[in-house]
Protein backbone atom coordinates (compact mmCIF):
# COMPACT_ATOMS: atom_id res chain seq x y z
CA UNK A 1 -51.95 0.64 -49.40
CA UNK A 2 -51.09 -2.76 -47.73
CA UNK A 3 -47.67 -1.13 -46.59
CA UNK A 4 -48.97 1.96 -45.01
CA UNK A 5 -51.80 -0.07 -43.17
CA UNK A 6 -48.64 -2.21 -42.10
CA UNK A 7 -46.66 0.84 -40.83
CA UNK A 8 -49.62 1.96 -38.98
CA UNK A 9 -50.14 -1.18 -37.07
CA UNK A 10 -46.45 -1.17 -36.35
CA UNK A 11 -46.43 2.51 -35.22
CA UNK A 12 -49.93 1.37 -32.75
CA UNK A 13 -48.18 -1.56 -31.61
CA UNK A 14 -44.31 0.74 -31.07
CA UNK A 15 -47.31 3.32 -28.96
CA UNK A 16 -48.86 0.62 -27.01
CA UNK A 17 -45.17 -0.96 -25.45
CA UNK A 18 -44.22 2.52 -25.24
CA UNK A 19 -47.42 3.37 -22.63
CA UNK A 20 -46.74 -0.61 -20.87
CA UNK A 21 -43.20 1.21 -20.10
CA UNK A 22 -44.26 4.41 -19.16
CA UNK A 23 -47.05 2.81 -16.89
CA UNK A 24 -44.58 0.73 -15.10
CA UNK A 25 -42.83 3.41 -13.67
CA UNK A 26 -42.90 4.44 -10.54
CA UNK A 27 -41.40 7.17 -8.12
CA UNK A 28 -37.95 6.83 -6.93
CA UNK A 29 -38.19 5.09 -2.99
CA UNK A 30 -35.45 6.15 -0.79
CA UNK A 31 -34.07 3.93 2.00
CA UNK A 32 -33.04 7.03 4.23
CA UNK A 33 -34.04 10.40 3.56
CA UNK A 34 -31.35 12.71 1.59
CA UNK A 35 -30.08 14.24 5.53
CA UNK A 36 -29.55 10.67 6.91
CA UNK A 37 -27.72 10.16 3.62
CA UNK A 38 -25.74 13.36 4.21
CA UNK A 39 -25.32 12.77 7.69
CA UNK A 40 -23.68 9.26 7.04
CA UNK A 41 -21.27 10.10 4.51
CA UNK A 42 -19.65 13.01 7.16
CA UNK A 43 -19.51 10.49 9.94
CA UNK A 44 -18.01 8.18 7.81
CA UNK A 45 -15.91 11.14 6.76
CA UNK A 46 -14.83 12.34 9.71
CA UNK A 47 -14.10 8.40 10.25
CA UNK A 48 -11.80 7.91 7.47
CA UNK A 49 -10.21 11.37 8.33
CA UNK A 50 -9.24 10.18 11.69
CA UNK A 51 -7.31 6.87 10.05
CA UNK A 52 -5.84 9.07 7.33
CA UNK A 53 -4.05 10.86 10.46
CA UNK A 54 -3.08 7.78 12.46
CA UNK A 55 -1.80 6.16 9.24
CA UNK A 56 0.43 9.32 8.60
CA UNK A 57 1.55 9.99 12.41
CA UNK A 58 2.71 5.98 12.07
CA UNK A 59 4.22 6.92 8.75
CA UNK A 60 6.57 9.71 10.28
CA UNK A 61 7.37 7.32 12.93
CA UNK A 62 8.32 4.93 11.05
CA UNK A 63 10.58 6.96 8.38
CA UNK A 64 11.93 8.48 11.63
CA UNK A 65 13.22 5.18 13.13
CA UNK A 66 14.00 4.36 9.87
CA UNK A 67 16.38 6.74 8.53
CA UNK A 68 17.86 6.92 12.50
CA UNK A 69 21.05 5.41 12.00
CA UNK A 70 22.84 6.52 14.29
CA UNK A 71 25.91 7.14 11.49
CA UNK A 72 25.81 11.02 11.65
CA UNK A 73 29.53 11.65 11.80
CA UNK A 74 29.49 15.22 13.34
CA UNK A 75 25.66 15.71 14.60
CA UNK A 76 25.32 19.15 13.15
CA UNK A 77 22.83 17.34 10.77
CA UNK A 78 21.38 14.98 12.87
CA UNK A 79 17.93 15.89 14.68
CA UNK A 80 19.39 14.88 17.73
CA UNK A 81 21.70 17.31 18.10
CA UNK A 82 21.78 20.62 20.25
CA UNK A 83 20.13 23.18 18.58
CA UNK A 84 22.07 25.56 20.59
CA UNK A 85 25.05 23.91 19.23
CA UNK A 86 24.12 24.22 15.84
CA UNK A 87 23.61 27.90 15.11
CA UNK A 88 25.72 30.12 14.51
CA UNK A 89 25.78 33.08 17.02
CA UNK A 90 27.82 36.49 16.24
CA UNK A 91 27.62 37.23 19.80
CA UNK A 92 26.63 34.58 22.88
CA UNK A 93 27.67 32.41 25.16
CA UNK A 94 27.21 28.63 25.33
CA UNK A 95 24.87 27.62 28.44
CA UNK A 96 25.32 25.49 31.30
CA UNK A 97 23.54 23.03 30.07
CA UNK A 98 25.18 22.67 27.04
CA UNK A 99 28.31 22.55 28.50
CA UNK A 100 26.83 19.34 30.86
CA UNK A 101 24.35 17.45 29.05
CA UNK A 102 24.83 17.69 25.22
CA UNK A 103 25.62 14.90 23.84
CA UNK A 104 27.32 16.95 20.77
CA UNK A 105 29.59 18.01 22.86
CA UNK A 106 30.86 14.96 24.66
């Protein structure tokens, strides 16, 4: 008998911290409201976006002065080169301006 009056006190006392905890909670409080939250994270979005696209615009520039060595042999490869003067034409003529001013051809 002295063990089940002992497992009932323990189960009381287990009930009563059990109602302390549930007492002491309370409903969530929000700094901003869930819209402000939204709203914030797409500015800060759009924010990061805009780096994201500077970062890669000075990536291209970079790779582009970088791999500009200026040890194309011909040009044909080279991005500098005429574009006129690269492609094959099955019937054509080469401008005036190609003649004059590219540099592939002087």
């Amino acid at each position: 008998m002295a063990l089940i009056r002992k497992a009932f006190n323990h189960r009381v006392l287990y009930f009563r911290q059990l109602q302390e905890i549930s007492d002491s909670v309370v409903d969530v409080e929000w700094e901003n409201s869930v819209t402000t939250a939204l709203e914030l994270c797409q500015a800060e979005k759009v924010e990061l976006d805009t780096k994201i696209n500077t970062t890669r615009a000075r990536h291209r520039y970079l790779v582009n002065l970088a791999g500009d060595n200026g040890d194309e042999s011909d040009g044909v490869d080279s991005d500098q080169g005429c574009i006129l003067c690269r492609c094959d034409f099955t019937r054509g003529f080469i401008t005036h301006w190609c003649v004059t001013y590219c540099t592939f051809h002087s």
